[in-house]
C-alpha atoms as a PDB file:
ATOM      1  CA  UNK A   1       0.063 -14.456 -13.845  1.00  0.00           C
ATOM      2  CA  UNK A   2       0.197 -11.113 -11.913  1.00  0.00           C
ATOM      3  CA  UNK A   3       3.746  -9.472 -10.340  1.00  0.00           C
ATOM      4  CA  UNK A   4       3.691  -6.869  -7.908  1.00  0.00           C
ATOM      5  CA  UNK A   5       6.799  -4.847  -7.305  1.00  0.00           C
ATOM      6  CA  UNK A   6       6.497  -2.258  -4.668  1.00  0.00           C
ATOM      7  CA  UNK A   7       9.298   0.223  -4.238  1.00  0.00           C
ATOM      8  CA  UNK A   8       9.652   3.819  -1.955  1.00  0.00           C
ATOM      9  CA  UNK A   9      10.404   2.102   1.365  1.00  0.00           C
ATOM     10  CA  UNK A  10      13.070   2.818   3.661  1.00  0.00           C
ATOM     11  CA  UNK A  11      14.106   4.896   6.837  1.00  0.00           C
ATOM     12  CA  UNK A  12      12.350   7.972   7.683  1.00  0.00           C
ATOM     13  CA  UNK A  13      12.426  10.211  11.294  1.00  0.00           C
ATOM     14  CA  UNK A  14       9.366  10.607  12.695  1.00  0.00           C
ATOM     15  CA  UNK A  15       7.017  13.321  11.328  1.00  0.00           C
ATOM     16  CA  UNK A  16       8.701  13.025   7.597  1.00  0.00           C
ATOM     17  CA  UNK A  17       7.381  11.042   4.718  1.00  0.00           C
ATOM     18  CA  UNK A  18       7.524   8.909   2.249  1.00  0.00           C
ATOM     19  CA  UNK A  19       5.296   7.533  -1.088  1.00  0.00           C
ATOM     20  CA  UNK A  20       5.098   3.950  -1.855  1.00  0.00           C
ATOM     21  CA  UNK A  21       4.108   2.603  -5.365  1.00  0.00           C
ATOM     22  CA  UNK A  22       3.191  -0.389  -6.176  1.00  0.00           C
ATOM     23  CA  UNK A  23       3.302  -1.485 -10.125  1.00  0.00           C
ATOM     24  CA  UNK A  24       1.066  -4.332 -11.737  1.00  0.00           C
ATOM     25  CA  UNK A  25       2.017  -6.068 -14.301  1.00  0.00           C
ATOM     26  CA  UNK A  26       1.317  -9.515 -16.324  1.00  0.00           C
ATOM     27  CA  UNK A  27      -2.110 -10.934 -17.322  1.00  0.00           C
ATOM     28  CA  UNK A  28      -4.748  -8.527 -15.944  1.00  0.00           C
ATOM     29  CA  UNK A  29      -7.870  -8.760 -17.040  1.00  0.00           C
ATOM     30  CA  UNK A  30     -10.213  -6.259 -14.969  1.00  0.00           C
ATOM     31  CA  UNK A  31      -8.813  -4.895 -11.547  1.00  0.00           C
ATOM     32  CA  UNK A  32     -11.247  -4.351  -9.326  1.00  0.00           C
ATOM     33  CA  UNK A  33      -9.203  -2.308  -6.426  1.00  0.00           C
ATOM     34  CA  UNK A  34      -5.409  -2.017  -5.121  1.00  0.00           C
ATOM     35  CA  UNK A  35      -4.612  -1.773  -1.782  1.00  0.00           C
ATOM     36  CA  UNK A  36      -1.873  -1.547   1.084  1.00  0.00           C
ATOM     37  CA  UNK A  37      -1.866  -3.533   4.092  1.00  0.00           C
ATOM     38  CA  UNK A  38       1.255  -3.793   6.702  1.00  0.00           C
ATOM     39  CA  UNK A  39       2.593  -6.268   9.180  1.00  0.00           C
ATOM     40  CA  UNK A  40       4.577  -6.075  11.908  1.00  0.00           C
ATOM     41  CA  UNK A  41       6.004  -9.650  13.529  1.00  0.00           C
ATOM     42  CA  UNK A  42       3.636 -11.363  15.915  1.00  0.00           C
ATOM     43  CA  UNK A  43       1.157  -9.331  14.540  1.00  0.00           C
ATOM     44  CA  UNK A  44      -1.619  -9.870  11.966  1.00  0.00           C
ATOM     45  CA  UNK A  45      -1.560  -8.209   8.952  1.00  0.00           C
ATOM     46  CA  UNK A  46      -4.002  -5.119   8.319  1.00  0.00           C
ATOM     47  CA  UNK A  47      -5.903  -2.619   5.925  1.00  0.00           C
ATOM     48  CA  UNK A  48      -4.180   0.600   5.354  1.00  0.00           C
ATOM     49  CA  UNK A  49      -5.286   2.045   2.903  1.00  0.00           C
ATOM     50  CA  UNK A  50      -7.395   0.829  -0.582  1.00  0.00           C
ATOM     51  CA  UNK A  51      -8.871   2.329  -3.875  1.00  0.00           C
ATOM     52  CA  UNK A  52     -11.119   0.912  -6.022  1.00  0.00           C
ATOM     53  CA  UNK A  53     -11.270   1.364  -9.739  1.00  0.00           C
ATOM     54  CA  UNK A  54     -13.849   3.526  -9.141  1.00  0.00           C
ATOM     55  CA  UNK A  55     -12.012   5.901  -7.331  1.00  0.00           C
ATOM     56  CA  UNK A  56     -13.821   4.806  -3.786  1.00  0.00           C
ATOM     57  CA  UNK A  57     -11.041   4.863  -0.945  1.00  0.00           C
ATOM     58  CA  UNK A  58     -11.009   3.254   2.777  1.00  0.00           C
ATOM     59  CA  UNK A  59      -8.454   3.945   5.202  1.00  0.00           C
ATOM     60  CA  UNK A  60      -7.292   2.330   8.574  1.00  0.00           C
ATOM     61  CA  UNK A  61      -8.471   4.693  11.750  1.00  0.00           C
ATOM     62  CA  UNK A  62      -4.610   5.236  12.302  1.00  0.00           C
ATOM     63  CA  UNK A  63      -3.680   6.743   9.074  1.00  0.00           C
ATOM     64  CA  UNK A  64      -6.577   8.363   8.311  1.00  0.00           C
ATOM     65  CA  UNK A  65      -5.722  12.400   7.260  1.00  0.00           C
ATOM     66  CA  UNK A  66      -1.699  11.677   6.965  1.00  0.00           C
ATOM     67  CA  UNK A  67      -2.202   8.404   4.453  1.00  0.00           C
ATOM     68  CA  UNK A  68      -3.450   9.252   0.825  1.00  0.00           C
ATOM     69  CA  UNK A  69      -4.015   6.194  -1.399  1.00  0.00           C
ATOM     70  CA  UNK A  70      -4.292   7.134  -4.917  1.00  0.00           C
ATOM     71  CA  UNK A  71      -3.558   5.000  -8.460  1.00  0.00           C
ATOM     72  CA  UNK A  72      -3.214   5.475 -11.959  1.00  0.00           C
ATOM     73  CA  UNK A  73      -5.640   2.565 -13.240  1.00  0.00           C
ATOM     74  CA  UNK A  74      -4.396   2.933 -16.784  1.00  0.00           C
ATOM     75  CA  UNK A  75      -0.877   2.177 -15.253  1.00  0.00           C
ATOM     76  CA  UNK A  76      -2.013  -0.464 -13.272  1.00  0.00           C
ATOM     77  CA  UNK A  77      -0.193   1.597 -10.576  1.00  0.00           C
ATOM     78  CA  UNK A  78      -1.488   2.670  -6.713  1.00  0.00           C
ATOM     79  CA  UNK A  79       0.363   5.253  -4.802  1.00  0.00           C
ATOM     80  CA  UNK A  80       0.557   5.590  -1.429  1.00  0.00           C
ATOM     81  CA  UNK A  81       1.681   9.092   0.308  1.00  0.00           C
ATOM     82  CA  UNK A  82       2.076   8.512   4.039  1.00  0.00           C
ATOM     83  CA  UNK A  83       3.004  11.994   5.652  1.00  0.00           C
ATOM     84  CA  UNK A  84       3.904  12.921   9.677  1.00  0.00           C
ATOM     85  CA  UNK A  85       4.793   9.307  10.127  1.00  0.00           C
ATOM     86  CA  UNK A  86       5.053   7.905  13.531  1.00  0.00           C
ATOM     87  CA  UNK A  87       6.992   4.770  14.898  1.00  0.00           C
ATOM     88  CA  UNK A  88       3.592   2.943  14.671  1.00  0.00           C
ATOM     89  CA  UNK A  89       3.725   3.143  11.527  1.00  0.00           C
ATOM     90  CA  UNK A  90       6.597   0.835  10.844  1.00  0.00           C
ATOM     91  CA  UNK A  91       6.185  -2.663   8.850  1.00  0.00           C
ATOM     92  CA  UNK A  92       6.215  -4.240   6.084  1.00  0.00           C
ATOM     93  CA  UNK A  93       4.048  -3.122   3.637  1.00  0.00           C
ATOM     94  CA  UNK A  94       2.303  -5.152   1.439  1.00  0.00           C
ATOM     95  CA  UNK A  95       0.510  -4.202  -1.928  1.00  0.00           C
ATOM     96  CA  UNK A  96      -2.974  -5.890  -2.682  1.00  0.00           C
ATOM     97  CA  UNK A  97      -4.452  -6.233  -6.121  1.00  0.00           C
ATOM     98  CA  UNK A  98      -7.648  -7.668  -6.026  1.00  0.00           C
ATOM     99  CA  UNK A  99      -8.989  -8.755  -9.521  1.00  0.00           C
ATOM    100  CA  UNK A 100     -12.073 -10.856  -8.994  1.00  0.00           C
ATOM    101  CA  UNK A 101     -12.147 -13.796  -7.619  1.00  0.00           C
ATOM    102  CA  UNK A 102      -8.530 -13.657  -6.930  1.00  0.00           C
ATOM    103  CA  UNK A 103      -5.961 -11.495  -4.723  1.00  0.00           C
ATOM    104  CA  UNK A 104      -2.328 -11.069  -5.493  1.00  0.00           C
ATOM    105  CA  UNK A 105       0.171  -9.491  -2.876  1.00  0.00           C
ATOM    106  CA  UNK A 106       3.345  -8.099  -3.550  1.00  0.00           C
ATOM    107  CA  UNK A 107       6.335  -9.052  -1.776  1.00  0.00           C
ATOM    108  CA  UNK A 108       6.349  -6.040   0.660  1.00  0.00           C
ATOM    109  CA  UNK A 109       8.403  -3.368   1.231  1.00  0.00           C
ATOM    110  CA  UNK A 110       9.897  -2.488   4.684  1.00  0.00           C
ATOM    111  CA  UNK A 111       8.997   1.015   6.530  1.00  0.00           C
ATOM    112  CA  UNK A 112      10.881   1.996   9.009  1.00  0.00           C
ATOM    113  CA  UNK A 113      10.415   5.418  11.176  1.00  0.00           C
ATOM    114  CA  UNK A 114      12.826   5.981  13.518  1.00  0.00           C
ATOM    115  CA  UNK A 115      11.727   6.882  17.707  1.00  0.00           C
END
């Protein structure tokens, strides 16, 4: 079994920052990339950001040059730096370890930037 915990969330004014981690642990075998995604209610969840093991990275159009996604694979640890953050940008964040076949999500860790 695979746990998650996330941590670095909280309340931020717009244009500060903040860094999210995210922290593996239990019976990993291979991880084949960690992510973030966010949710807001009534809305589905998305992509922000995600890293492979490999060191490839995708980001959402929206985050794209503030957001940097980066991880410490021997950790089993993914970072994510979100800089000038906007009201937008407010949700829960979830952290996404994919490990093939399955995906494990963390149990998210609210963002909040203040208008």
């Amino acid at each position: 079994q695979v746990q998650l915990v996330e941590s670095g969330g909280g309340l931020v004014q717009p244009g500060g920052s903040l860094r999210l981690s995210c922290a593996a642990s239990g019976s990993i075998f291979s991880i084949n990339a960690m992510g973030w995604y966010r949710q807001t209610p009534g809305k589905q969840r998305e992509l922000v950001a995600r890293i492979t093991s490999g060191g490839r990275t995708n980001y959402a159009d929206s985050v794209k040059g503030r957001f940097t996604i980066s991880r410490d694979n021997g950790k089993n640890t993914v970072y994510l730096q979100m800089n000038s953050l906007k009201p937008e940008d407010t949700a829960v964040y979830y952290c996404n370890l994919g490990s093939y076949p399955r995906d494990y999500w963390g149990q998210g860790t609210q963002v909040t930037v203040s208008s």
